[in-house]
C-alpha atoms as a PDB file:
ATOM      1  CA  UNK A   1     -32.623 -19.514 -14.917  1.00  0.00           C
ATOM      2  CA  UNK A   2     -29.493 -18.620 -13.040  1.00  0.00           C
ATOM      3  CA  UNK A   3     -28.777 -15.883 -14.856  1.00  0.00           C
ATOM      4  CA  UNK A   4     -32.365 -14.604 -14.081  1.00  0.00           C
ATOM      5  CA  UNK A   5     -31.950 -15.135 -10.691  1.00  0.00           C
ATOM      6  CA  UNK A   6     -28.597 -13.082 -10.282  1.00  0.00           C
ATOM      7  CA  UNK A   7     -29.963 -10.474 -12.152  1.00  0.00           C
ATOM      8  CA  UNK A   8     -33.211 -10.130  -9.977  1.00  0.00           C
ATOM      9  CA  UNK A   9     -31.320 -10.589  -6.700  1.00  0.00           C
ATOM     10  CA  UNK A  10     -28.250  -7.897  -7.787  1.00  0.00           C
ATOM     11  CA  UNK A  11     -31.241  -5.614  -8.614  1.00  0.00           C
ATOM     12  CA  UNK A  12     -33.006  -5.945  -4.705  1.00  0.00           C
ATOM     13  CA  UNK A  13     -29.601  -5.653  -3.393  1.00  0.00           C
ATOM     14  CA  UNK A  14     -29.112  -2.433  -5.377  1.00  0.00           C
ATOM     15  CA  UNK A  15     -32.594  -0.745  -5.057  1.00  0.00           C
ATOM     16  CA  UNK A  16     -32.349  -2.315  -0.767  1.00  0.00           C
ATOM     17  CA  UNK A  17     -29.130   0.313  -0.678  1.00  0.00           C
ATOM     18  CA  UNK A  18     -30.087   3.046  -2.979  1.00  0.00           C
ATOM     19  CA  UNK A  19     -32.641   2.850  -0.272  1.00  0.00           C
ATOM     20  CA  UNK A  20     -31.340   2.675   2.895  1.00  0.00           C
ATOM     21  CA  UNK A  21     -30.826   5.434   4.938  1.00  0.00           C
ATOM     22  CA  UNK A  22     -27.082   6.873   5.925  1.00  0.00           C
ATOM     23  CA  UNK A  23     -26.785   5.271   9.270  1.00  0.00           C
ATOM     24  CA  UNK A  24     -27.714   1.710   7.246  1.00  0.00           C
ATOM     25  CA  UNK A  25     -25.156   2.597   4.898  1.00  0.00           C
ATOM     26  CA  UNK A  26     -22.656   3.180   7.809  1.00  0.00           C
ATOM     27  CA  UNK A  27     -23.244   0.088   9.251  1.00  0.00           C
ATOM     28  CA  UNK A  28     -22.726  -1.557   5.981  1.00  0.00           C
ATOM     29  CA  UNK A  29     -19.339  -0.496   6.222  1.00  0.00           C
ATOM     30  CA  UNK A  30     -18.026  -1.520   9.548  1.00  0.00           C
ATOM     31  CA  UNK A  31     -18.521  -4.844   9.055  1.00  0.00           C
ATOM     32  CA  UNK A  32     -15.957  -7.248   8.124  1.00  0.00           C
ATOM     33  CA  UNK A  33     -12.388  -7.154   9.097  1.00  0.00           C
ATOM     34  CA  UNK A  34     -11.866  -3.239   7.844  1.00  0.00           C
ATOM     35  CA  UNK A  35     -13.539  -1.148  10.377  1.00  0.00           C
ATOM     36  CA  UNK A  36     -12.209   2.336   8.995  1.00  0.00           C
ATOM     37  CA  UNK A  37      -9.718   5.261  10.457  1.00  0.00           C
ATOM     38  CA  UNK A  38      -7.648   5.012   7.541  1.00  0.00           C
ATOM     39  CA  UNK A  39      -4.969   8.324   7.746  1.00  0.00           C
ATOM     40  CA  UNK A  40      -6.622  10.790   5.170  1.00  0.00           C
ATOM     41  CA  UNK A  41      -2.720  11.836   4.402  1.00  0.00           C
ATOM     42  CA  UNK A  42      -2.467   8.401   2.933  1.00  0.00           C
ATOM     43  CA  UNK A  43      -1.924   8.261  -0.628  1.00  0.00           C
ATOM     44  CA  UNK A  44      -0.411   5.108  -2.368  1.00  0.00           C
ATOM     45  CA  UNK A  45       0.118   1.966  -0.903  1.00  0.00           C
ATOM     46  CA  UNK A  46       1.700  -1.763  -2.084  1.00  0.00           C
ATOM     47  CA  UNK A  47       2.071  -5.052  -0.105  1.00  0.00           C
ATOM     48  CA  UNK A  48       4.137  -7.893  -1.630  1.00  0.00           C
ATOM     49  CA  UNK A  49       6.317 -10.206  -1.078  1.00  0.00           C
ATOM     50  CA  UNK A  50       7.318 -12.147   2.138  1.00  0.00           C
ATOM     51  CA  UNK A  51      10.168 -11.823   4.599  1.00  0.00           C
ATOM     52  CA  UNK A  52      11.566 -14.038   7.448  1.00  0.00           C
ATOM     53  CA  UNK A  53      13.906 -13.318  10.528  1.00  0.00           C
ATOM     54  CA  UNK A  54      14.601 -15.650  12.966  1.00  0.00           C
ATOM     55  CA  UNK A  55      10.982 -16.937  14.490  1.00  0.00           C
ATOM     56  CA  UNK A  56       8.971 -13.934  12.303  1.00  0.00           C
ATOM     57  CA  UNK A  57       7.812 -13.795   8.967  1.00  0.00           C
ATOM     58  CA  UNK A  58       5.484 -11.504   7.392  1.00  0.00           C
ATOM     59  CA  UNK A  59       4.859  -9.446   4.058  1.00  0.00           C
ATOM     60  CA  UNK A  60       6.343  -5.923   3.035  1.00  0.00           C
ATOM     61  CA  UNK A  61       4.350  -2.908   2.750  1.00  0.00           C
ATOM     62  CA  UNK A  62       5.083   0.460   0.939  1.00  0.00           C
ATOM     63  CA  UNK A  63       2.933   3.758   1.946  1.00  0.00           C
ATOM     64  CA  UNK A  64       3.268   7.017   0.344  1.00  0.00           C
ATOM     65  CA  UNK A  65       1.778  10.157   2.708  1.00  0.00           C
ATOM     66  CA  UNK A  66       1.262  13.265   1.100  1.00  0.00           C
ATOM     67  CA  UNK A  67       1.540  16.548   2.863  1.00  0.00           C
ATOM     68  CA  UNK A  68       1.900  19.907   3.503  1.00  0.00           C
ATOM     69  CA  UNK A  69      -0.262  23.354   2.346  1.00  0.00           C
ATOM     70  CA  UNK A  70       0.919  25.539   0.109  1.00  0.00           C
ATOM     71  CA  UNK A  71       2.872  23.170  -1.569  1.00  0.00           C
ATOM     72  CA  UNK A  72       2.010  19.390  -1.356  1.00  0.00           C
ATOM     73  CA  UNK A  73       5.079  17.482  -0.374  1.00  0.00           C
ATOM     74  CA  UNK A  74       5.458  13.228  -0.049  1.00  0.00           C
ATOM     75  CA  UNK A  75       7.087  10.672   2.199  1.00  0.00           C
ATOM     76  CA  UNK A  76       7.431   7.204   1.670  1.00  0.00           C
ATOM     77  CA  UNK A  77       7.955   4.976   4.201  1.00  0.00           C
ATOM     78  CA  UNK A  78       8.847   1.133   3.871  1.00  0.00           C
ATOM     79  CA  UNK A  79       6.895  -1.067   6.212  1.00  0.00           C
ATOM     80  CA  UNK A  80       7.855  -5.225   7.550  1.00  0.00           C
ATOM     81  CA  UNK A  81       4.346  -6.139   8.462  1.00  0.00           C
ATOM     82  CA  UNK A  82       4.397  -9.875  10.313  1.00  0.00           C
ATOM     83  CA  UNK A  83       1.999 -12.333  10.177  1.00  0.00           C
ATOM     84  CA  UNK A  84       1.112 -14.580  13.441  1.00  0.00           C
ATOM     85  CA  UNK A  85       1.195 -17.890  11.889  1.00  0.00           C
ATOM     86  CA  UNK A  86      -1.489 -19.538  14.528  1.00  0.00           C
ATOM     87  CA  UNK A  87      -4.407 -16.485  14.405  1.00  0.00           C
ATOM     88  CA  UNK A  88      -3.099 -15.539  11.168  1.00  0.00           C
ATOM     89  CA  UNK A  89      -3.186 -11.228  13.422  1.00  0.00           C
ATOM     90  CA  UNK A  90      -0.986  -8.966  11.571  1.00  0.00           C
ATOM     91  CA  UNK A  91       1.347  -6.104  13.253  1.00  0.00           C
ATOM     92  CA  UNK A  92       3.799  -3.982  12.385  1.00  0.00           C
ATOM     93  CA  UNK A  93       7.238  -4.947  13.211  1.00  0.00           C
ATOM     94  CA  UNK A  94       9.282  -2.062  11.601  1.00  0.00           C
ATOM     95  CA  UNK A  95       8.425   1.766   9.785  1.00  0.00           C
ATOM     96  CA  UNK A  96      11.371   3.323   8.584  1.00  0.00           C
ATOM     97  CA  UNK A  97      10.901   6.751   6.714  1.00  0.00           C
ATOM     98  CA  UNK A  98      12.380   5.874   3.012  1.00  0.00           C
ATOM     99  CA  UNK A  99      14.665   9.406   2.890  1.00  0.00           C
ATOM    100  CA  UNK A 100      15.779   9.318  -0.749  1.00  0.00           C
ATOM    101  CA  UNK A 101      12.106   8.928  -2.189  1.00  0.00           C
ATOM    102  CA  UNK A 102      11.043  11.659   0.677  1.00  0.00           C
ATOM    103  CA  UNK A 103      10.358  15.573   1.321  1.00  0.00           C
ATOM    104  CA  UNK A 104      11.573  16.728  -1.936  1.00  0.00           C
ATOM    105  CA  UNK A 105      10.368  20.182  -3.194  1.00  0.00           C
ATOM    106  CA  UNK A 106      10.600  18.899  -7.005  1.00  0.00           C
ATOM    107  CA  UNK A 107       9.507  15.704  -6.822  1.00  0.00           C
ATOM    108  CA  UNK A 108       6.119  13.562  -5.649  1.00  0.00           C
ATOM    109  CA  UNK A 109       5.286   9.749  -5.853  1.00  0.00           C
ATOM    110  CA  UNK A 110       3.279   9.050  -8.321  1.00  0.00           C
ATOM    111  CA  UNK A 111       2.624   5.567  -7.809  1.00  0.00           C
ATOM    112  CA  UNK A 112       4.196   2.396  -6.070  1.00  0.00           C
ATOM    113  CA  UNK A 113       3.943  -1.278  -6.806  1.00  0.00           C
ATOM    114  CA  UNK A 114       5.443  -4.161  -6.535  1.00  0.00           C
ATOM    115  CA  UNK A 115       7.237  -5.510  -9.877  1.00  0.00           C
ATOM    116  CA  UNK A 116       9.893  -8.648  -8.460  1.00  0.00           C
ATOM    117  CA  UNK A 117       9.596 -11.266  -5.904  1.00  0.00           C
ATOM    118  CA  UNK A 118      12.866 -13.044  -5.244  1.00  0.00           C
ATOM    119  CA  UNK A 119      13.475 -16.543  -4.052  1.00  0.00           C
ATOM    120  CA  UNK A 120      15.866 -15.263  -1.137  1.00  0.00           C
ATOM    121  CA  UNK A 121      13.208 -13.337   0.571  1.00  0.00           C
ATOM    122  CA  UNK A 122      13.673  -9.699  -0.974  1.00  0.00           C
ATOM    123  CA  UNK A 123      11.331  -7.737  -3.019  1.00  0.00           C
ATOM    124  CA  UNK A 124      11.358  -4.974  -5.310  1.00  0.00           C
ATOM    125  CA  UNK A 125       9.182  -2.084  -5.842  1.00  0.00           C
ATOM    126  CA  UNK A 126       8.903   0.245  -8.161  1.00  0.00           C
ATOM    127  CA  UNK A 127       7.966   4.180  -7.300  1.00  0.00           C
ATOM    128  CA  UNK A 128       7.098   6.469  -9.753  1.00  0.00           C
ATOM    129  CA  UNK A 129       8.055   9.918  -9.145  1.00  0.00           C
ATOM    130  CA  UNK A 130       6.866  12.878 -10.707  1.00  0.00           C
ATOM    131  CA  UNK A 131       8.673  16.527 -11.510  1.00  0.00           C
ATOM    132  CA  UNK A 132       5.817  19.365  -9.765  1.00  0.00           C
ATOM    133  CA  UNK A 133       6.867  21.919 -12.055  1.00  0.00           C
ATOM    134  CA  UNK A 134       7.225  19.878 -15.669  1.00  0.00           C
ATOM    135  CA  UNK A 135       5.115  16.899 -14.811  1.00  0.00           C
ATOM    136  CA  UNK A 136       8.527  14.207 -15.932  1.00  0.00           C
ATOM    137  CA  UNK A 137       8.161  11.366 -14.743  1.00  0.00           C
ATOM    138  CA  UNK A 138      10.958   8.884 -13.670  1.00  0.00           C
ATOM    139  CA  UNK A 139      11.251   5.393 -11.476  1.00  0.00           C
ATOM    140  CA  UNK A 140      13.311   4.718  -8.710  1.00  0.00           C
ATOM    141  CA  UNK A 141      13.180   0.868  -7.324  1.00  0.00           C
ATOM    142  CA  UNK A 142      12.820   0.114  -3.529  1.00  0.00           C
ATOM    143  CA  UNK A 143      15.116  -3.148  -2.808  1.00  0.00           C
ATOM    144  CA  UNK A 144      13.819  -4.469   0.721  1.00  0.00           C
ATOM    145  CA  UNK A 145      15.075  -6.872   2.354  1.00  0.00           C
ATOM    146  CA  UNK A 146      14.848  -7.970   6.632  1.00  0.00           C
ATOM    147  CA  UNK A 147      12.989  -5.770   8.803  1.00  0.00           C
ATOM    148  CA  UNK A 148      14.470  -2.467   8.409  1.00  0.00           C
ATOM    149  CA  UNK A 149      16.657  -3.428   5.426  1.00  0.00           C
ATOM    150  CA  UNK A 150      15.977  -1.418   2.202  1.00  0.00           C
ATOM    151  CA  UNK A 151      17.983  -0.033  -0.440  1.00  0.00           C
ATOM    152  CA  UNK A 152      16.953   2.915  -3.010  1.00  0.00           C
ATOM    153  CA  UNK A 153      18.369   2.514  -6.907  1.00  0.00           C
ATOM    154  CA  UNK A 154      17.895   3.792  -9.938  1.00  0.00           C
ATOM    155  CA  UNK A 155      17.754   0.194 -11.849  1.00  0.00           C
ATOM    156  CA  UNK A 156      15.947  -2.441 -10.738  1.00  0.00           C
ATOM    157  CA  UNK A 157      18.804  -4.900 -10.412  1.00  0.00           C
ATOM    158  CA  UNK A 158      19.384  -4.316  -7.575  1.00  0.00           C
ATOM    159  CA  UNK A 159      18.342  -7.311  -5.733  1.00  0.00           C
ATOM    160  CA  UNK A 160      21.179 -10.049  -4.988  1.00  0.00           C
END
């Protein structure tokens, strides 16, 4: 009977928003905590693991932009996102532009996500890159560490 019942209400949900007109449907989605604005540019992006530095802690973040006209170009930027540990509010403590997996003419991320969480507080992602011109791919891993702390290798032992 269950089963019925899911079925019948998933159906009214579905035929309620095939329905519903486009200001409904807008409404729909600024509810909840996401409320939009999102940078179009954006293209990838990985949170994991957890930092702390003296009275701050928070989670890392890794966002990939894409770019440019004729030819699309991508930066990647590594990101120390804190968390307020009484309202649970997130902000941004530190964006620092990720050079080595940046603004390269041969290269684009492909992809980016987070493969190792160590005990001591660093984490390590990995970032696919891809040749424009042959379509190669190969993998660079992102090491970071304390806000602003990061370290680009080709190996993913990086990590102390």
């Amino acid at each position: 009977m269950r089963s019925i019942v899911r079925v019948v209400g998933l159906s009214l949900a579905v035929a309620s928003i095939a329905g519903a007109d486009e200001a409904s449907l807008n409404s729909l989605a600024t509810e909840g905590p996401f409320k939009g604005g999102l940078d179009p540019a954006i293209a990838e992006v990985s949170t994991g693991g957890y930092w702390t530095s003296g009275t701050q802690s928070g989670t890392y973040r890794v966002v990939v932009v894409r770019y440019g006209d004729d030819h699309t170009y991508t930066a990647t930027y590594a990101q120390w996102i804190a968390i307020d540990s009484k309202t649970a509010e997130e902000a941004e403590v530190a964006t620092v532009l990720v050079k080595k997996l940046s603004d390269s003419p041969m290269t684009v991320v492909r992809d980016v996500s987070f493969v190792r969480i160590e005990p001591t507080g660093s984490a390590v992602a990995e970032v696919v890159l891809r040749n424009r011109y042959s379509g190669e791919t190969r993998k660079s891993w992102l090491t970071l560490r304390g806000p602003g702390s990061f370290e680009v290798g080709d190996s993913p032992g990086l990590v102390d």
